[in-house]
Protein backbone atom coordinates (compact mmCIF):
# COMPACT_ATOMS: atom_id res chain seq x y z
CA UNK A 1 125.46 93.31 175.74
CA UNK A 2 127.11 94.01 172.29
CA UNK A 3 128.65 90.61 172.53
CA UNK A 4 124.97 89.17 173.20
CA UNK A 5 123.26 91.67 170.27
CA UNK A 6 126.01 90.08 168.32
CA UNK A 7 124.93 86.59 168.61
CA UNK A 8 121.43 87.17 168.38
CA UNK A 9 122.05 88.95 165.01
CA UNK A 10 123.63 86.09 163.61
CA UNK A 11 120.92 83.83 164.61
CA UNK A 12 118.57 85.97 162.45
CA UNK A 13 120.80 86.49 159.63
CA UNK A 14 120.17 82.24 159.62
CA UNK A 15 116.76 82.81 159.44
CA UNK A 16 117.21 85.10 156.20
CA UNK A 17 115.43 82.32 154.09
CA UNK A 18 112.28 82.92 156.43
CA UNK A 19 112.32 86.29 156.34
CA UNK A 20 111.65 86.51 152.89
CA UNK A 21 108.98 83.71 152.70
CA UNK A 22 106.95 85.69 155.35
CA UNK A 23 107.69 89.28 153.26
CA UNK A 24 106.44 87.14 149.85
CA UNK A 25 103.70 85.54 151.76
CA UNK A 26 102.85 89.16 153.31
CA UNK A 27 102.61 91.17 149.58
CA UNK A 28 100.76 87.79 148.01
CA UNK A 29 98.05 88.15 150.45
CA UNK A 30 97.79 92.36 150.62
CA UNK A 31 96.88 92.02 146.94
CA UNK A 32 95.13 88.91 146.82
CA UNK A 33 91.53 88.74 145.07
CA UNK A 34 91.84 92.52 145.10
CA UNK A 35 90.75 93.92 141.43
CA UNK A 36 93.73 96.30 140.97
CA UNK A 37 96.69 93.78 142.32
CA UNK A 38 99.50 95.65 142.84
CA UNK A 39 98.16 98.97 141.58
CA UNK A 40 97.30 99.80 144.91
CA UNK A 41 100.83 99.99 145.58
CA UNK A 42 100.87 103.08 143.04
CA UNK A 43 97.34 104.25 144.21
CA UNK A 44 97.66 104.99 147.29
CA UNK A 45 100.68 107.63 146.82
CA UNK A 46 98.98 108.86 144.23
CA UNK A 47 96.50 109.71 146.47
CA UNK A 48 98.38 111.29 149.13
CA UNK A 49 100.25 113.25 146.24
CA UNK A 50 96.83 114.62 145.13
CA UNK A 51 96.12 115.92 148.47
CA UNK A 52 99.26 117.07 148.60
CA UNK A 53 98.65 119.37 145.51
CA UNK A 54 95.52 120.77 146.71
CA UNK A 55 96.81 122.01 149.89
CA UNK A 56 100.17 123.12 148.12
CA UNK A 57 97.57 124.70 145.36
CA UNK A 58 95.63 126.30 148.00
CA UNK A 59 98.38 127.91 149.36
CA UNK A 60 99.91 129.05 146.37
CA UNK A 61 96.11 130.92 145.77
CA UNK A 62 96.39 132.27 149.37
CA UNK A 63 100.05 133.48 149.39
CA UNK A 64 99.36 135.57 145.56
CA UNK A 65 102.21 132.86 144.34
CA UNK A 66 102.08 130.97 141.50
CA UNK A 67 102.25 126.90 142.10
CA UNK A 68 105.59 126.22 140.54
CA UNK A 69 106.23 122.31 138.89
CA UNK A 70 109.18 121.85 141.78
CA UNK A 71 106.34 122.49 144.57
CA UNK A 72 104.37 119.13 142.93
CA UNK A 73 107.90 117.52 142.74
CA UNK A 74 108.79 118.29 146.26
CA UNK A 75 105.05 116.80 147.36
CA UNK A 76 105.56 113.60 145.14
CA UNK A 77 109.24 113.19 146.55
CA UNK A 78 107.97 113.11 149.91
CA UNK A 79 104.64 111.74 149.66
CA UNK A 80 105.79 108.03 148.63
CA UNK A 81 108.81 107.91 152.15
CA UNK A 82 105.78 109.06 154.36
CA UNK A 83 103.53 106.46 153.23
CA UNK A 84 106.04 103.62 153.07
CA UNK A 85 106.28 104.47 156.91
CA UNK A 86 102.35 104.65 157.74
CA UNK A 87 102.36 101.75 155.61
CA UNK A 88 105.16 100.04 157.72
CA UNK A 89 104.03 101.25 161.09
CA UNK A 90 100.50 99.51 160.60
CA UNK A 91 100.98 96.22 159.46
CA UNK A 92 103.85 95.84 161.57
CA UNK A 93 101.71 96.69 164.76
CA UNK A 94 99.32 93.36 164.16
CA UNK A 95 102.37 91.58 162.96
CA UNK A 96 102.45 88.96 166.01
CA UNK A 97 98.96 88.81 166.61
CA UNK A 98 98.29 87.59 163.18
CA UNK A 99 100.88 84.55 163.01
CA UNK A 100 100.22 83.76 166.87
CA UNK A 101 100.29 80.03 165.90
CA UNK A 102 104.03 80.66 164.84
CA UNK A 103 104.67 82.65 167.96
CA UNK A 104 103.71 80.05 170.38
CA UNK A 105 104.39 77.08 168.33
CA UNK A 106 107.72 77.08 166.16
CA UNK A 107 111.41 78.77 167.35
CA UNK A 108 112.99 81.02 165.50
CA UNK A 109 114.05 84.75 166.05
CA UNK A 110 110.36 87.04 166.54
CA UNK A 111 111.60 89.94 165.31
CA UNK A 112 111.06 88.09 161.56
CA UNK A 113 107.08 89.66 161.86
CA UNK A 114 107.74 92.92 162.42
CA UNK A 115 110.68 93.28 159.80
CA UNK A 116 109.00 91.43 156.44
CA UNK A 117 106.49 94.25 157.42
CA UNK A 118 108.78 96.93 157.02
CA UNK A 119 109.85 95.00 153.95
CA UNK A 120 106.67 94.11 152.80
CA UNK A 121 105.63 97.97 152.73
CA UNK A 122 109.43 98.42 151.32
CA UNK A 123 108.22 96.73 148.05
CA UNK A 124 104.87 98.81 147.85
CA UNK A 125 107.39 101.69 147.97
CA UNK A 126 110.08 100.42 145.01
CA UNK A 127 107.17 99.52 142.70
CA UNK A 128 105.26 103.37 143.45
CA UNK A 129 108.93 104.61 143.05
CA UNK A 130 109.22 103.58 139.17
CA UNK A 131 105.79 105.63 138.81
CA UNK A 132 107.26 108.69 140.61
CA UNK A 133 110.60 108.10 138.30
CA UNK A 134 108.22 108.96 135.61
CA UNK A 135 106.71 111.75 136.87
CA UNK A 136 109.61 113.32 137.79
CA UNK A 137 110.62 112.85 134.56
CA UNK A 138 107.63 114.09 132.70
CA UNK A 139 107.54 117.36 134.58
CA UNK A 140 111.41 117.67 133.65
CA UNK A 141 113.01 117.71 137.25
CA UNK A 142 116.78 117.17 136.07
CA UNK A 143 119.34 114.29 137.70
CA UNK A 144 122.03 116.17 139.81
CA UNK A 145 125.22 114.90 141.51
CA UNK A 146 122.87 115.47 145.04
CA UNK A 147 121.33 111.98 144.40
CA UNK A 148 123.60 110.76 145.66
CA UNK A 149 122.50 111.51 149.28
CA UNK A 150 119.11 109.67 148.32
CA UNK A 151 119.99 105.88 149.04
CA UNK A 152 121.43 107.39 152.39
CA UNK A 153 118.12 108.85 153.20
CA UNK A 154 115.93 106.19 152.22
CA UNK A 155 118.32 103.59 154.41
CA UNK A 156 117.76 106.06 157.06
CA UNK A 157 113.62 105.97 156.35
CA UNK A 158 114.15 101.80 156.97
CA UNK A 159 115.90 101.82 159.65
CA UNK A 160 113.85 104.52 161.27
CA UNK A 161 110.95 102.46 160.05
CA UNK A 162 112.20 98.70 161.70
CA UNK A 163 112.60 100.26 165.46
CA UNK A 164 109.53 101.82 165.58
CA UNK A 165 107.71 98.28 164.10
CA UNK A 166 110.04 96.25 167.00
CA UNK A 167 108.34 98.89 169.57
CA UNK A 168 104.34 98.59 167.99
CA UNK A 169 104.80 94.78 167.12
CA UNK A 170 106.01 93.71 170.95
CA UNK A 171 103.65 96.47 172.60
CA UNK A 172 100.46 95.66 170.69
CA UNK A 173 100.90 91.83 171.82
CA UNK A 174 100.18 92.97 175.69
CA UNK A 175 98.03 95.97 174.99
CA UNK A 176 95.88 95.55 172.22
CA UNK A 177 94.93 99.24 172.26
CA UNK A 178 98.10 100.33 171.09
CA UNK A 179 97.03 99.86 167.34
CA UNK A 180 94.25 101.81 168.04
CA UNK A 181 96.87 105.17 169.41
CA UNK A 182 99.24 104.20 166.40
CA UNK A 183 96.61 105.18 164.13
CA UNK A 184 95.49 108.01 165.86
CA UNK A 185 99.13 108.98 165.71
CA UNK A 186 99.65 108.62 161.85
CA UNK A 187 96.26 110.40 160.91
CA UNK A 188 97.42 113.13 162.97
CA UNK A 189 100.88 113.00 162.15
CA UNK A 190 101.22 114.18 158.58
CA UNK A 191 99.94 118.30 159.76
CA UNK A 192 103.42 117.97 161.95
CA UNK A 193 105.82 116.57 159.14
CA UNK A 194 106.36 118.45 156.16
CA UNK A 195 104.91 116.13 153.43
CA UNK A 196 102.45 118.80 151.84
CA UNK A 197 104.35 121.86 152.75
CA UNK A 198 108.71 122.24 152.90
CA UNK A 199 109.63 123.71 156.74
CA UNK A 200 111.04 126.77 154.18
CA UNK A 201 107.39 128.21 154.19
CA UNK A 202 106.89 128.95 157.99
CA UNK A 203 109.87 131.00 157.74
CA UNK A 204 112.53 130.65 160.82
CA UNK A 205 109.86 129.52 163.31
CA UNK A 206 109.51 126.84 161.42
CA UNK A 207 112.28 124.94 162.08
CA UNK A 208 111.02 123.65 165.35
CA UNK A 209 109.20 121.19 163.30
CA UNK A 210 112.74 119.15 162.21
CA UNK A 211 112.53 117.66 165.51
CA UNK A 212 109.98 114.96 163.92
CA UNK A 213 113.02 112.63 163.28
CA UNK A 214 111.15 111.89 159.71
CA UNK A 215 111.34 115.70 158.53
CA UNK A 216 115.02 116.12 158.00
CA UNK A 217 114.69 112.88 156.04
CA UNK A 218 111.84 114.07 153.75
CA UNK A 219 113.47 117.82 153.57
CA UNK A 220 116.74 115.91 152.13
CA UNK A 221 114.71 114.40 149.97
CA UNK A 222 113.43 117.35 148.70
CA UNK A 223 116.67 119.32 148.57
CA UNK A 224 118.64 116.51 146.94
CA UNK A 225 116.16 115.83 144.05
CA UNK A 226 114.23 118.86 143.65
CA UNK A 227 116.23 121.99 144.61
CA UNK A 228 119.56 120.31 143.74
CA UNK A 229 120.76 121.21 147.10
CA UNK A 230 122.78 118.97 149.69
CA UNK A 231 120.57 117.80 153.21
CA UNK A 232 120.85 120.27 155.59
CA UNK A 233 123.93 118.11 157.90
CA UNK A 234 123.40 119.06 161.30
CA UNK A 235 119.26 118.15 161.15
CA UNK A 236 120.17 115.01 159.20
CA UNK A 237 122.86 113.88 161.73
CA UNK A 238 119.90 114.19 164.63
CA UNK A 239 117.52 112.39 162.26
CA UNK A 240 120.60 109.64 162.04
CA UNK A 241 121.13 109.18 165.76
CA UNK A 242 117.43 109.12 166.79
CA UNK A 243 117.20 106.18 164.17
CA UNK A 244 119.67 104.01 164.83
CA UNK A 245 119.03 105.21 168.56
CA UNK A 246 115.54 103.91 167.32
CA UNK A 247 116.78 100.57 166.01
CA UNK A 248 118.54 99.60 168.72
CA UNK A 249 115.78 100.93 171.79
CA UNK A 250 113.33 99.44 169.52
CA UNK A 251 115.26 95.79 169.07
CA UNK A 252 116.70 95.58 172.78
CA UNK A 253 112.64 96.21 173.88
CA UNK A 254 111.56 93.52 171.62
CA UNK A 255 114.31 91.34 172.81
CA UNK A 256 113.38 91.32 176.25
CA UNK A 257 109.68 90.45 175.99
CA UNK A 258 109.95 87.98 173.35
CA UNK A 259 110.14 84.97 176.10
CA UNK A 260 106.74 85.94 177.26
CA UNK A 261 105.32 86.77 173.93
CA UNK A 262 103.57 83.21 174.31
CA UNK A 263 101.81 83.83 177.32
CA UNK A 264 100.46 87.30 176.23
CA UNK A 265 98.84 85.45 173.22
């Protein structure tokens, strides 16, 4: 098996060229004949950030405590790796349903769909980033030798990100419900991750909530950029295995239904 996994890696790093052709061709045609271009990369954030503040705001009315400039920092930190994800879940789900004549008519290694999604939505998130650079700046949240752990978490956020897309992309292509129960899933799925709130606030019973693989991720974030605080190790270790546990489920799945992908078509 790791021998196999081995080859078939190589085989796609061949393919490299093609991967990025598909991830251009995929970000040409999300903004094209759209009015705002690439703004909606920056938009859409800035929309989750704004609901972000109201709930954050509402809290702060509830709980008698003032809302504090690192509580909008720590919702704009985690905002933008949250939506990269819904972004990359659900355009990776219709990934080989759209390009169906490549699927059934041209060789090369399948797994190229469901990955220029991930990077696809991975540009959205780099150009948003340079706006959330600024903001950070503006409201004067200080660098800190904790940065550091931030390209570690966002790798984590990809990888995370490409085994759940192999898993959608393959499963969508038999059951073409699924996209329908992945959105369900991501509506649903921000009230149990800690994008508009830090797991800090429930107190010690909150803590159950770090089993969503993506929270110790976005809690880093927040510690690392905000607080000025290392990840919490032992949380960000489990969120570590389950991705790469992730990756690997998710690519040895796809693997093994590719041959019949034509047929399901």
């Amino acid at each position: 098996m790791p021998q196999l996994m081995k080859e078939e890696l190589r085989e796609l790093c061949k393919y490299r060229e093609l991967l990025y052709m598909i991830t251009y061709r995929d970000v040409t045609v999300r903004y094209k004949q759209s009015i705002m271009g690439l703004l909606w990369a920056v938009l859409m954030p800035i929309l989750i950030i704004g609901a972000g503040i109201v709930v954050r705001y509402a809290y702060a009315v509830a709980s008698g405590k003032p809302l504090q400039p690192g509580d909008v920092a720590s919702v704009a930190v985690k905002s933008l790796p949250w939506a990269f994800l819904v972004s990359s879940i659900r355009f990776s789900c219709n990934s080989l349903i759209n390009n169906q004549n490549l699927v059934t008519k041209v060789y090369f290694p399948k797994e190229v769909f469901p990955v220029a999604a991930v990077m696809a939505s991975l540009f959205d998130f780099l150009v948003a980033s340079g706006a959330l650079v600024i903001f950070l700046l503006i409201i004067q949240v200080g660098s800190n030798s904790q940065l550091v752990w931030v390209p570690l978490l966002l790798l984590m956020m990809v990888v995370l990100a490409v085994g759940i897309a192999m898993v959608v992309s393959a499963a969508s292509l038999f059951f073409r419900d699924v996209k329908y129960v992945v959105e369900v899933l991501l509506t649903f799925g921000i009230f149990f991750t800690p994008v508009f709130y830090d797991v800090r606030m429930l107190g010690d019973k909150g803590h159950w909530l770090l089993l969503n693989p993506v929270a110790p991720i976005l809690e880093g974030l927040s510690a690392s950029i905000v607080r000025h605080q290392p990840p919490d190790l032992p949380w960000l270790a489990y969120s570590c295995i389950f991705g790469l546990t992730a990756l690997l489920g998710g690519y040895v799945f796809f693997k093994h239904l590719e041959p019949v992908f034509a047929e399901s078509i």
